[in-house]
Structure formats: structure tokens, C-alpha cells
Protein backbone atom coordinates (compact mmCIF):
# COMPACT_ATOMS: atom_id res chain seq x y z
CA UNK A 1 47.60 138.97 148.98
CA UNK A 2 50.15 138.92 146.01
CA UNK A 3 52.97 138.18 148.45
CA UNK A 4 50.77 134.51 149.73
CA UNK A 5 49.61 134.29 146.11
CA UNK A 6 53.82 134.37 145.14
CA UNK A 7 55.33 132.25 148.14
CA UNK A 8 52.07 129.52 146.82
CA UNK A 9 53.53 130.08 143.46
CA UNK A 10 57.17 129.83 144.28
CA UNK A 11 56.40 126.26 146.66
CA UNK A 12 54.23 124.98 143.90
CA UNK A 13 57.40 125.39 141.46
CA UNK A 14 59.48 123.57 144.17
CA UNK A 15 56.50 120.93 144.84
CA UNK A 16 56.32 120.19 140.97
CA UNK A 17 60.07 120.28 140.31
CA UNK A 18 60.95 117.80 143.62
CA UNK A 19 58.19 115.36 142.23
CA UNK A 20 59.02 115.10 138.44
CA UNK A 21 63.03 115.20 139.30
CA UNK A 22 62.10 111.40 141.22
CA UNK A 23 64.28 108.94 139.34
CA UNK A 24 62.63 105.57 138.79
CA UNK A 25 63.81 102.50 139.58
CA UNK A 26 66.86 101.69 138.62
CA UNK A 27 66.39 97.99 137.95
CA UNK A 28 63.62 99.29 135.57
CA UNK A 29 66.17 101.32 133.45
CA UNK A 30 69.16 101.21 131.16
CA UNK A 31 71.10 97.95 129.51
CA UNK A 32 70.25 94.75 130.36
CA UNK A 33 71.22 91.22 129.60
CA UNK A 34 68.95 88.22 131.01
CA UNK A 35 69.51 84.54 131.03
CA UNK A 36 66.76 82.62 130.96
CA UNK A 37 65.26 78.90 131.02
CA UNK A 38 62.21 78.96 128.03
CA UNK A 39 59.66 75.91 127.87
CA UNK A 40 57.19 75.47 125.02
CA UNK A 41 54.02 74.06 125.15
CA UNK A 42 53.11 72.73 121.63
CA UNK A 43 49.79 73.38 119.83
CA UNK A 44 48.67 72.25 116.58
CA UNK A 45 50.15 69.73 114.22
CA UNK A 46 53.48 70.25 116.86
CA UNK A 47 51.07 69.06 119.87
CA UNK A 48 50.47 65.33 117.96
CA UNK A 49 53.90 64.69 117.57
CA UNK A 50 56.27 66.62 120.34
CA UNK A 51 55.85 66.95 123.76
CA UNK A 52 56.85 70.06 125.93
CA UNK A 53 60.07 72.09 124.90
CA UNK A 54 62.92 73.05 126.82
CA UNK A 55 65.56 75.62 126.31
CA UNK A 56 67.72 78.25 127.29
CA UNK A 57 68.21 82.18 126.22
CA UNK A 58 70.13 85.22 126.35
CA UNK A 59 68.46 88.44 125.91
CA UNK A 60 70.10 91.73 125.53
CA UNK A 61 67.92 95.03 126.30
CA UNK A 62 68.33 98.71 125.66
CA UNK A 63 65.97 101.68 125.84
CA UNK A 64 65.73 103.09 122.77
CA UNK A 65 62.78 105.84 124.13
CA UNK A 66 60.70 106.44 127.04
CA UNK A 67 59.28 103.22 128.20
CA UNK A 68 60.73 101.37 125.30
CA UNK A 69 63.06 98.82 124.73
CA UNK A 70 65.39 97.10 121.50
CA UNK A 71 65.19 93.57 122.90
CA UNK A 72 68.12 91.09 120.57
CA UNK A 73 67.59 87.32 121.78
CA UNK A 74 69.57 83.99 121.09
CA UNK A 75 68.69 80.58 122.67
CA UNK A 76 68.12 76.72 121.84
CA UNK A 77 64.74 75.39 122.25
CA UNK A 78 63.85 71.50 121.81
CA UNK A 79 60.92 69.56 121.54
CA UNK A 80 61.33 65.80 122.43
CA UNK A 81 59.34 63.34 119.95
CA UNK A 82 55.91 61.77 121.16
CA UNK A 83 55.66 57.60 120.80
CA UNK A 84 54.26 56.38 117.82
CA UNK A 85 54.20 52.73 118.72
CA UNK A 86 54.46 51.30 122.04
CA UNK A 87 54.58 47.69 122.82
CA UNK A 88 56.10 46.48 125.78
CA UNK A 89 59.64 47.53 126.36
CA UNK A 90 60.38 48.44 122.82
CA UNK A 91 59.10 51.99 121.39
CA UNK A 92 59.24 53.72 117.83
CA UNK A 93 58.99 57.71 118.85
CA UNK A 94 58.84 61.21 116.42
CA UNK A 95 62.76 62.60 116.14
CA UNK A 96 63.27 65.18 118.48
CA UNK A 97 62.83 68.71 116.75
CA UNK A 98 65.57 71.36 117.87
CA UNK A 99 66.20 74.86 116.85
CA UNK A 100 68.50 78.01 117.37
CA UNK A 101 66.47 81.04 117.39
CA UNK A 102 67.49 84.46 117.07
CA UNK A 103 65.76 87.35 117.50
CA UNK A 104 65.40 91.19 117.37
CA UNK A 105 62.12 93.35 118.94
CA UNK A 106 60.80 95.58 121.04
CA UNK A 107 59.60 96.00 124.68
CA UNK A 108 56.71 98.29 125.81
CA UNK A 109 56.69 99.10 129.28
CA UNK A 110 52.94 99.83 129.73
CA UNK A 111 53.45 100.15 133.59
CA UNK A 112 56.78 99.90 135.19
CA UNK A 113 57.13 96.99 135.55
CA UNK A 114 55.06 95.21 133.41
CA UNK A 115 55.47 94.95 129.59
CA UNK A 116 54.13 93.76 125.50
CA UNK A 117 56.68 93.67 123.12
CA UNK A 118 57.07 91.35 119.88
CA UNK A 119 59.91 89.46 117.91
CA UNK A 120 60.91 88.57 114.43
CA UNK A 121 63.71 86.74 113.44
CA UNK A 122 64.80 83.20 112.09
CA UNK A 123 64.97 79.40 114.03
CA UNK A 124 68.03 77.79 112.60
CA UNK A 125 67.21 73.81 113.19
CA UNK A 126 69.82 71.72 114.05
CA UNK A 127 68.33 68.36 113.05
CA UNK A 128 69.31 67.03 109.49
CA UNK A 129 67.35 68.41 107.01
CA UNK A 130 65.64 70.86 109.44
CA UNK A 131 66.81 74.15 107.91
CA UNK A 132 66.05 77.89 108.68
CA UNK A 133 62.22 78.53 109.85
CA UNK A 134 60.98 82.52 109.88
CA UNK A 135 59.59 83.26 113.16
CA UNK A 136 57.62 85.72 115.19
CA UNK A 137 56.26 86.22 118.67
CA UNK A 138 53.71 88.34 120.67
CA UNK A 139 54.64 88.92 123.89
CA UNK A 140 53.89 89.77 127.70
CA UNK A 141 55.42 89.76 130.72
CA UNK A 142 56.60 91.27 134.10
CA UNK A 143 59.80 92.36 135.63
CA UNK A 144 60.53 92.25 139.32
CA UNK A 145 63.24 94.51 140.14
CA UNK A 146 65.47 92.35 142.86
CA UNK A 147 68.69 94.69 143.11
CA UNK A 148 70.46 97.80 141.89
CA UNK A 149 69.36 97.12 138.55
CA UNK A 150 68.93 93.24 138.25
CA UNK A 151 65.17 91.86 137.56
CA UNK A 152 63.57 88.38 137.39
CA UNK A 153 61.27 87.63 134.80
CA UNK A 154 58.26 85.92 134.12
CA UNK A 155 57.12 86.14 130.31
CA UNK A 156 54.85 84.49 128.17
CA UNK A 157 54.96 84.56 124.70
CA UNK A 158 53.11 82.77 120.92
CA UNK A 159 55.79 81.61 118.78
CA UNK A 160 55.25 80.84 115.25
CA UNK A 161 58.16 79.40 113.10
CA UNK A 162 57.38 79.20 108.74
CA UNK A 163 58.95 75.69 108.46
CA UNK A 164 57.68 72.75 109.86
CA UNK A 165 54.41 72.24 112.30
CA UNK A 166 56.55 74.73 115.38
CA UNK A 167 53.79 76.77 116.78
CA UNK A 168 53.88 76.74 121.07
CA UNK A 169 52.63 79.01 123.75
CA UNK A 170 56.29 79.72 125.34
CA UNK A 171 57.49 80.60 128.90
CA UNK A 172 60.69 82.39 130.34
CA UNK A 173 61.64 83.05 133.48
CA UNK A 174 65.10 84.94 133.52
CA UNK A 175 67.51 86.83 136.00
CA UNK A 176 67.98 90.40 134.39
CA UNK A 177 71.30 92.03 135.15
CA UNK A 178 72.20 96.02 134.18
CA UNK A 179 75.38 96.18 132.30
């Protein structure tokens, strides 16, 4: 009886020790940079004037604890100007509205592939007059590891910016490579 009580022991050990020592993905884990195209879809005082938005990031992640991620981002985002008057061939429209934003956060895998996070940082606009806008941005989202740690992403994300009427629901989609 002891000696089937210690070989259950002893395989239990062994068991417990083979599961836990399974190493997860490993497009799921370590650095990663991701390129991304971002659209905005305006609301509010933005959604009278500019239509959608259309951009480009780069977004550099590292864990910083388990299941948790110091995201850094840097894009260009513009929103193209709605007509005001339209007569014929001849239009007067809203000035496009453009911006730099950069970014620092976090990412919280809540399963392993899918993830909340949030941003804060500043839009820097690039129109005359524009200037620097205070932003920050809930967000969700889902990684689908493709590769020896490479992902795509789908995210979506509310962006707020302090200066001017720049509130939009946002979407990225984004190839993920480990470096």
C-alpha cells in the first residue's frame, strides 16, 4: 500500500511538473513590433465635419509581467473634410484635420490571445494652427499567432484627443513580428 500510494505520488510529481513546464506560444510572448493600417470613424462634433480617418502605426511591445505588456505607439492619422457647399462642379469642403500621435500603455492579456489595454499620450497636428492635443484610448483586441512569433491583429479602440472636436471609434489591423 505505501509503495502504490509513493509510485502515485512520484507520477503525480512528474504529471504536474510535465504540464506546468508547457511553454506557450511563442508568437504570444516576448518583444514585438507591429505595423499597422488604423481607420477612424468620427463621432461627435468630428462626425459633422470629417469623414472616416486613415492612417498608419508602429507599435512596439514588451512584457513587463505575466500576461502584461508596455505597449509605445507612433503613427499619422487623418480625417478628410466633409462638403459644406455643393453646387454643381464647384465645392467649398472642412480642411482636412491630421495628427501625429504618440503613445505609451499597457496590454492585458485576459486570454492568450485576446487582450484590454489603454493609452495616453499627445496628437501633434500637422495642420497650421493645429497644435498638440492630449489623448487617451481604451482598448481591445485579438492576436492571431501566424509564425514563430509573428501575429496579426485586429483591435478596436475610443480615442479622445483635448484639442479640437477628435473623438473616433478607431480600428487596426497589424502584422506583429518578435524582435
Amino acid at each position: 500500500m505505501k509503495r502504490l500510494f509513493l509510485l502515485t505520488a512520484i507520477a503525480g510529481v512528474f504529471a504536474f511538473s510535465n504540464v506546468s513546464a508547457q511553454k506557450k506560444d511563442p508568437a504570444m510572448s516576448g518583444q514585438k513590433l507591429g505595423i499597422g493600417v488604423d481607420f477612424g470613424l468620427p463621432t461627435g462634433d468630428l462626425n459633422k465635419t470629417h469623414k472616416l480617418g486613415i492612417g498608419g502605426s508602429l507599435l512596439f511591445q514588451t512584457p513587463i509581467a505575466q500576461s502584461l505588456n508596455f505597449t509605445a505607439s507612433a503613427g499619422y492619422l487623418s480625417f478628410a473634410g466633409k462638403d459644406i457647399i455643393s453646387s454643381g462642379s464647384s465645392s467649398i469642403k472642412f480642411a482636412n484635420y491630421a495628427a501625429i500621435p504618440v503613445k505609451a500603455g499597457v496590454r492585458y492579456f485576459l486570454a492568450e490571445n485576446i487582450f484590454v489595454g489603454g493609452e495616453l499620450g499627445a496628437a501633434f497636428g500637422t495642420s497650421s494652427g493645429s497644435g498638440t492635443s492630449f489623448i487617451y484610448t481604451p482598448n481591445v483586441g485579438v492576436e492571431f499567432p501566424v509564425a514563430d512569433k509573428s501575429t496579426i491583429e485586429l483591435g478596436a479602440r475610443y480615442e479622445s484627443w483635448s484639442k479640437g472636436p477628435a473623438r473616433f471609434v478607431g480600428f487596426r489591423l497589424a502584422y506583429n513580428f518578435g524582435i
